[in-house]
Protein backbone atom coordinates (compact mmCIF):
# COMPACT_ATOMS: atom_id res chain seq x y z
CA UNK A 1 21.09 -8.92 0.53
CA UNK A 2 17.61 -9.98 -0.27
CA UNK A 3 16.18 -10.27 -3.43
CA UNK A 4 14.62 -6.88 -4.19
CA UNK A 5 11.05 -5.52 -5.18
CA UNK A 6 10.04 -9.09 -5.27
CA UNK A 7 7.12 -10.95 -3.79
CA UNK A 8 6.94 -14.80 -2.94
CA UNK A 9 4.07 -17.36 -1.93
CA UNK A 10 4.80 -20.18 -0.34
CA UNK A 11 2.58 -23.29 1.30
CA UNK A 12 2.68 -25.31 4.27
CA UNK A 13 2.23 -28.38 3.00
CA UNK A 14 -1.17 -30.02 4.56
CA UNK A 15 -1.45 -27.67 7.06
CA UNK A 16 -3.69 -25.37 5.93
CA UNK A 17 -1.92 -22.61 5.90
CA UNK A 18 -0.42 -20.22 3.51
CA UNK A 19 2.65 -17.18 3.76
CA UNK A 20 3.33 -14.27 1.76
CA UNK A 21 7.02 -12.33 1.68
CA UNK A 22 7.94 -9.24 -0.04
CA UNK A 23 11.14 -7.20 -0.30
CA UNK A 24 10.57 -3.44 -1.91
CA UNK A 25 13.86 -1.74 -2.39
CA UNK A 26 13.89 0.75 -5.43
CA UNK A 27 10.11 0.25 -5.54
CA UNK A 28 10.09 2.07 -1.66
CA UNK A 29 12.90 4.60 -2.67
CA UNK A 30 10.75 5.71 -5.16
CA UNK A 31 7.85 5.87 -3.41
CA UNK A 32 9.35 7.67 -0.65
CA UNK A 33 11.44 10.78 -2.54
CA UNK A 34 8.04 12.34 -3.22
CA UNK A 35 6.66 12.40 -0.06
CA UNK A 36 7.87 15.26 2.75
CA UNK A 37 8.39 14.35 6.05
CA UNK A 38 10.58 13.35 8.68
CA UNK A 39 12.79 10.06 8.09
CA UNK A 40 11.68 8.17 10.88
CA UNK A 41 7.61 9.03 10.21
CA UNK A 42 8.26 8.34 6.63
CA UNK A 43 9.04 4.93 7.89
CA UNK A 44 5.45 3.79 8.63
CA UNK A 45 4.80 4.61 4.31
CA UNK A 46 7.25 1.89 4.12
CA UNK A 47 5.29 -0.66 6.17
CA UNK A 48 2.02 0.88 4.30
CA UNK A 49 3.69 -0.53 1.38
CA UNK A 50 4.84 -3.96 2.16
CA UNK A 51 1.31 -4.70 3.94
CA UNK A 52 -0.59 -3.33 0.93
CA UNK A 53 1.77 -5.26 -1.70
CA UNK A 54 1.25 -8.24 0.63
CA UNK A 55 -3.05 -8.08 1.38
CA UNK A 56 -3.29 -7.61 -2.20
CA UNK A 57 -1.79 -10.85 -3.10
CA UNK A 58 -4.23 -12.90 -0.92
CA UNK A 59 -7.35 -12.67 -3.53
CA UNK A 60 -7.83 -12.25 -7.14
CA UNK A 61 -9.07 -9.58 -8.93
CA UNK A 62 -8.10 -7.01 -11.70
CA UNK A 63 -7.63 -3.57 -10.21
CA UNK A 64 -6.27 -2.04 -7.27
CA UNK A 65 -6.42 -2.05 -3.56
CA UNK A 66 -5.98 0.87 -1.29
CA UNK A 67 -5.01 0.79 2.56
CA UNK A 68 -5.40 4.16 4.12
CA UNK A 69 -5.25 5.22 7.72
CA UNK A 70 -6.50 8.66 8.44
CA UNK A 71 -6.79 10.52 12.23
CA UNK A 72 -7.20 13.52 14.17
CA UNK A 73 -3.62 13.55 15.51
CA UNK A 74 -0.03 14.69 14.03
CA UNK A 75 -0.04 11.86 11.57
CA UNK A 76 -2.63 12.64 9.80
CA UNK A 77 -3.10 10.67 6.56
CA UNK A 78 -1.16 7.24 5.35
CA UNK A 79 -2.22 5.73 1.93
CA UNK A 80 -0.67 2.82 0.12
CA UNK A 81 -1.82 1.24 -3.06
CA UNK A 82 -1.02 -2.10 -4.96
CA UNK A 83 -2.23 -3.15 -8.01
CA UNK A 84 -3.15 -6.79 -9.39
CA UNK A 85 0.21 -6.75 -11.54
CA UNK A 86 2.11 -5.33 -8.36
CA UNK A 87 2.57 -1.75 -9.22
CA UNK A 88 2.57 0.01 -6.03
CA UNK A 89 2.44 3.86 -4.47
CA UNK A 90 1.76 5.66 -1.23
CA UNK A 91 1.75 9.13 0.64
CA UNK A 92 1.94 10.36 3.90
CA UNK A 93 1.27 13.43 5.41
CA UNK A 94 1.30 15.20 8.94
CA UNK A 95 0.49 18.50 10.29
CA UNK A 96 2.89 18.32 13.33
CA UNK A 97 5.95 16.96 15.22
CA UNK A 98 4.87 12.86 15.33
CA UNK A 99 6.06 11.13 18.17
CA UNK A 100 6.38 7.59 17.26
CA UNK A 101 4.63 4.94 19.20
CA UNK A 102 1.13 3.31 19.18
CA UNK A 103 -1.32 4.15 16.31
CA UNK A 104 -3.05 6.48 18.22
CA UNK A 105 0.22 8.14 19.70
CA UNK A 106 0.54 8.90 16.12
CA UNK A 107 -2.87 9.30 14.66
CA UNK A 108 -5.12 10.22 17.48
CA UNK A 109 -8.47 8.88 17.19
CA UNK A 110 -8.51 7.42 13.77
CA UNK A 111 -9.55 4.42 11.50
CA UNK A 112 -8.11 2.11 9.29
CA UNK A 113 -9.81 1.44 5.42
CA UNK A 114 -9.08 -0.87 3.00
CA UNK A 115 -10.57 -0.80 -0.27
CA UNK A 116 -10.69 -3.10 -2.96
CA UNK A 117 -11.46 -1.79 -6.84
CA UNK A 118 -11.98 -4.18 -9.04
CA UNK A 119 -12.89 -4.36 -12.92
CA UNK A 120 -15.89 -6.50 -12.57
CA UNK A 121 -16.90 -5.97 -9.46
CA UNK A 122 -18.69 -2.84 -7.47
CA UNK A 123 -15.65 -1.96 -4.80
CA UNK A 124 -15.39 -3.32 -1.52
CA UNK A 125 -14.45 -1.78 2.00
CA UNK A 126 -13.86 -2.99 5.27
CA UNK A 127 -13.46 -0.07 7.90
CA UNK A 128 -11.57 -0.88 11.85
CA UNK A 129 -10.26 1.45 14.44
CA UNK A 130 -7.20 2.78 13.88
CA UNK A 131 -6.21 0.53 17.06
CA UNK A 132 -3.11 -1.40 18.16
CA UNK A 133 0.51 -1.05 19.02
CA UNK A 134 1.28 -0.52 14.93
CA UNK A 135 -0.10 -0.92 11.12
CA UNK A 136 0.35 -4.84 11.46
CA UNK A 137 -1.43 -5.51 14.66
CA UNK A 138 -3.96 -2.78 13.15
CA UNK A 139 -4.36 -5.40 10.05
CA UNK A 140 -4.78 -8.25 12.28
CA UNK A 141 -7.98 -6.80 13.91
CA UNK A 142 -9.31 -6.43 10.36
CA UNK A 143 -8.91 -10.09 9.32
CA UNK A 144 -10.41 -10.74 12.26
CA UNK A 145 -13.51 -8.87 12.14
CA UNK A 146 -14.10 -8.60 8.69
CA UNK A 147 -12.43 -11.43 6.83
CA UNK A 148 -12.63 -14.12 9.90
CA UNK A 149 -9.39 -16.00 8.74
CA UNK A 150 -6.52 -16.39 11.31
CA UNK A 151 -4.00 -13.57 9.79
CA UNK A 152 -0.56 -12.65 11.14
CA UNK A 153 1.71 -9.83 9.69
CA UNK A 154 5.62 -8.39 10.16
CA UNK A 155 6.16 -5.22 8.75
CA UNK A 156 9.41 -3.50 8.52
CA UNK A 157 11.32 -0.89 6.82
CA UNK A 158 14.27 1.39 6.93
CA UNK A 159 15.63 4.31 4.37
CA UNK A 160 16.85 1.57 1.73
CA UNK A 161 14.49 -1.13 2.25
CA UNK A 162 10.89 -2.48 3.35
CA UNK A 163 9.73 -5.84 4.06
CA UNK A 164 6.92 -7.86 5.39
CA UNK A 165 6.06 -11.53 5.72
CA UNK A 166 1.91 -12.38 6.04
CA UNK A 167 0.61 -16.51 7.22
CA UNK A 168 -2.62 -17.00 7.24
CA UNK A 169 -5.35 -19.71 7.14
CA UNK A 170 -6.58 -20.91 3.98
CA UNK A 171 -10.30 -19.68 3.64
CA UNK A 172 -11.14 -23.42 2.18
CA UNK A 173 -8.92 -25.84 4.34
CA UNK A 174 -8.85 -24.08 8.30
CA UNK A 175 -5.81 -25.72 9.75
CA UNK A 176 -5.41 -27.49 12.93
CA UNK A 177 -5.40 -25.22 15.86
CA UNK A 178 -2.02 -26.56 17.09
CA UNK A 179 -0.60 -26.83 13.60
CA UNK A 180 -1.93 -22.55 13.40
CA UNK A 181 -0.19 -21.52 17.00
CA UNK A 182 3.37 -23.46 15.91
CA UNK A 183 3.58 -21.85 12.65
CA UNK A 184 2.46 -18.13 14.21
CA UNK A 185 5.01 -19.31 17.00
CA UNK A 186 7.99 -19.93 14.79
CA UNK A 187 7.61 -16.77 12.61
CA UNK A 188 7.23 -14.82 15.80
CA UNK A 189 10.78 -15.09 15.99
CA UNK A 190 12.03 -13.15 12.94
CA UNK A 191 13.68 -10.06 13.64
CA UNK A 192 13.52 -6.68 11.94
CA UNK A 193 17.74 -7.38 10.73
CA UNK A 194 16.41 -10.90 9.42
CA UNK A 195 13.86 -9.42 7.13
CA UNK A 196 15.62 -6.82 5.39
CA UNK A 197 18.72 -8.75 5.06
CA UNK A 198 17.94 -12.20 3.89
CA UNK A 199 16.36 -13.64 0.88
CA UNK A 200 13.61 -15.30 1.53
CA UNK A 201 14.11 -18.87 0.30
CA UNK A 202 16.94 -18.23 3.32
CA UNK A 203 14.51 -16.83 5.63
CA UNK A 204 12.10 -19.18 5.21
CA UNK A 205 14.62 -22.16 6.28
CA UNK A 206 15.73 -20.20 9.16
CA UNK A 207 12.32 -20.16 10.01
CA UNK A 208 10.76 -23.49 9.43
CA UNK A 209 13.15 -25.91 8.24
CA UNK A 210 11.38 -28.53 10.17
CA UNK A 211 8.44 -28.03 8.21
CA UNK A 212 7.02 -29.08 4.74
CA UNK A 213 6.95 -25.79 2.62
CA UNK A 214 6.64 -25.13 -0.94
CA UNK A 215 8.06 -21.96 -2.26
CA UNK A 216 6.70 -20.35 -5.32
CA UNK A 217 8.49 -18.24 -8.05
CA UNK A 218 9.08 -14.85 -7.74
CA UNK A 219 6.59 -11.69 -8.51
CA UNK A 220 8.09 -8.33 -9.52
CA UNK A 221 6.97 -5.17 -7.60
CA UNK A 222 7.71 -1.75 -8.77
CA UNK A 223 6.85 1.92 -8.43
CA UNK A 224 4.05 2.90 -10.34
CA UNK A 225 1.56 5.71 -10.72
CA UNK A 226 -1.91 5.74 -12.28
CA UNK A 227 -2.48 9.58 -12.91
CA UNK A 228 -2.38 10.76 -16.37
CA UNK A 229 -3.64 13.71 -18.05
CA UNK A 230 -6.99 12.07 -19.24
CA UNK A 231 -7.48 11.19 -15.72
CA UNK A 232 -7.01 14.69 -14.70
CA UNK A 233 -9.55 15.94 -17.20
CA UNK A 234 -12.57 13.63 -16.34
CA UNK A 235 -11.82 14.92 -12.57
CA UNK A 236 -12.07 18.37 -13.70
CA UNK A 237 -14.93 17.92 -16.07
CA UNK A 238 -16.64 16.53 -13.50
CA UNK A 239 -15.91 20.15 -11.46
CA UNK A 240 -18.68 22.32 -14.01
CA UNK A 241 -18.24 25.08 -16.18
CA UNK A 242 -19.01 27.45 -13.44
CA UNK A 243 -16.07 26.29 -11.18
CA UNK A 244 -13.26 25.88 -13.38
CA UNK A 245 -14.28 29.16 -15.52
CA UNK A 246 -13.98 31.00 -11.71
CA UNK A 247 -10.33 29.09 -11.57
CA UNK A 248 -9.42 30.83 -14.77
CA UNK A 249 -10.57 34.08 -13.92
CA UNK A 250 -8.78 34.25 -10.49
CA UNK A 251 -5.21 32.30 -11.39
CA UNK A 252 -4.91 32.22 -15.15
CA UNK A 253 -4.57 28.64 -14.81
CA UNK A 254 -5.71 25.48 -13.33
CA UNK A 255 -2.17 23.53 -12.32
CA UNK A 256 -2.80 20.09 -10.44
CA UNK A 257 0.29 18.13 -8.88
CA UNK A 258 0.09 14.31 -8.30
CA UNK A 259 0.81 13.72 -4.63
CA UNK A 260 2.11 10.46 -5.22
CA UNK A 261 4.79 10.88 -8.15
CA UNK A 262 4.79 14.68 -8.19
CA UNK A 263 3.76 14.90 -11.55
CA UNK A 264 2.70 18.54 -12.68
CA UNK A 265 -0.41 18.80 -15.01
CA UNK A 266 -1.01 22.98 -16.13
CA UNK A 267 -4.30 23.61 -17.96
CA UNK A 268 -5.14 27.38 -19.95
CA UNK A 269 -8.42 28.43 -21.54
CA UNK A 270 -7.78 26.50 -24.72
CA UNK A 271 -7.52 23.26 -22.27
CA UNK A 272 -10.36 23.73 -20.44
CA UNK A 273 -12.24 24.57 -23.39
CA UNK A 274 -11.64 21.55 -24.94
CA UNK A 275 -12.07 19.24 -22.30
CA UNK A 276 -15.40 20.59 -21.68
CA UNK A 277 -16.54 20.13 -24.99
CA UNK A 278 -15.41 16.46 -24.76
CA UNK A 279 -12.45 16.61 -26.31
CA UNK A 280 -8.92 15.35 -25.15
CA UNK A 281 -6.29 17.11 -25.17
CA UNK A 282 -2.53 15.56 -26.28
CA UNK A 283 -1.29 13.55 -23.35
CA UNK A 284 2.50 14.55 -23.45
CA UNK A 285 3.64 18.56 -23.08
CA UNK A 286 1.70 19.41 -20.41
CA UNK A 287 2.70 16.75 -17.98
CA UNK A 288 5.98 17.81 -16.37
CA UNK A 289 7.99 15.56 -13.84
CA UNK A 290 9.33 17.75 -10.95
């Protein structure tokens, strides 16, 4: 078995270019339990995952970046988030039977977002048709267009496990085009088995033990989600008086469930009250895990 919820870096030395593997194991079982849908459609949150745990590694900031594919066909919405420190989380929804095959057998006409939030920074967002025979070859046409650096990805991902493996050019040292081709050649030969069932330090040497590469420690990646009852309030602040006093008056209650760890957040009078005055209410019996 591979080492689990772990990302790796590695470097071909003087070539110019630079890889990325990840193996999400409990991380992706958590992730998936909360989402509804069939196994095999559930499948592409799994991918989601890997690619976004993977794109965020290639830069540096403090924050979070979102990948989220959205169309007019069965499939209707994919997101997949992954923090600086690795934390990641995803849903998926459809509205009817999904036929698996190309991105737009699934999505219809759709597009493909990535968005980058960082601390000290205003947010970025590069936008591409939801094009292409899956997520990675999807991703591909991104770097291309929007980042210009010679990117390849492999996603996979079954019930227990997800995987992907990412080279790409370094932005300040293009490689050689025939040292590019024989690296995207060799790792064109990894199969779906070979990713979810070897480590990578044995993956890699399968792969390109003819070639100078450094391998980095280990990163941990786990399941995590950002919503928290102060988050909730600031969203419903932000609602008005008028609207959540018209809640109330028809339900009793304002309830709001986190799609991504099904977290339950219930808010009376007294609540909405307060947080319309400004004040926060205790972050801990209201909050129940479902």
């Amino acid at each position: 078995m591979p080492q689990q919820d772990l990302l790796r870096r590695f470097l071909f030395e003087d070539l110019g270019v630079r890889g990325l593997w990840v193996s999400l194991s409990a991380s992706w079982q958590a992730a998936q339990q909360h989402q509804h849908c069939a196994d095999d459609v559930q499948l592409q949150l799994g991918q989601a995952l890997a690619a976004v745990a993977l794109l965020s590694a290639t830069i540096k900031f403090k924050g979070s970046m979102i990948l989220q594919a959205q169309g007019e066909g069965p499939l209707k919405t994919l997101v997949a988030q992954a923090t600086h420190d690795r934390k990641i989380r995803g849903l998926i929804r459809n509205s009817d039977i999904v036929n698996l095959g190309s991105l737009q057998d699934m999505f219809g006409e759709g597009r493909l977002v990535l968005t980058v939030s960082s601390e000290n920074a205003q947010p970025y967002q590069g936008i591409v048709p939801l094009q292409g025979d899956n997520l990675a070859a999807a991703l591909e046409t991104y770097f291309t267009q929007s980042e210009q650096l010679n990117t390849r990805l492999w996603l996979f991902a079954n019930k227990a496990q997800a995987a992907g493996l990412l080279v790409q050019e370094l932005p300040s040292q293009l490689s050689d085009k025939a040292d590019w081709e024989r690296i995207v050649m060799l790792t064109e030969t990894v199969t779906g088995q070979e990713m979810l069932e070897l480590g990578c330090k044995e993956l890699l040497h399968r792969l390109f033990h003819e070639e100078n590469v450094r391998l980095f420690d280990g990163e941990p990646v786990e399941f995590g989600c950002s919503c928290s009852r102060p988050k909730i309030e600031n969203t419903l602040r932000l609602l008005g008086r008028p609207e959540l006093e018209s809640v109330l008056l028809e339900r009793g209650l304002i309830e709001v469930n986190c799609e991504f760890c099904n977290k339950y957040y219930r808010f009376d009078k007294i609540d909405v009250e307060q947080l319309l005055r400004g004040e926060l209410t205790p972050f801990n019996d209201t909050q129940i895990q479902h």
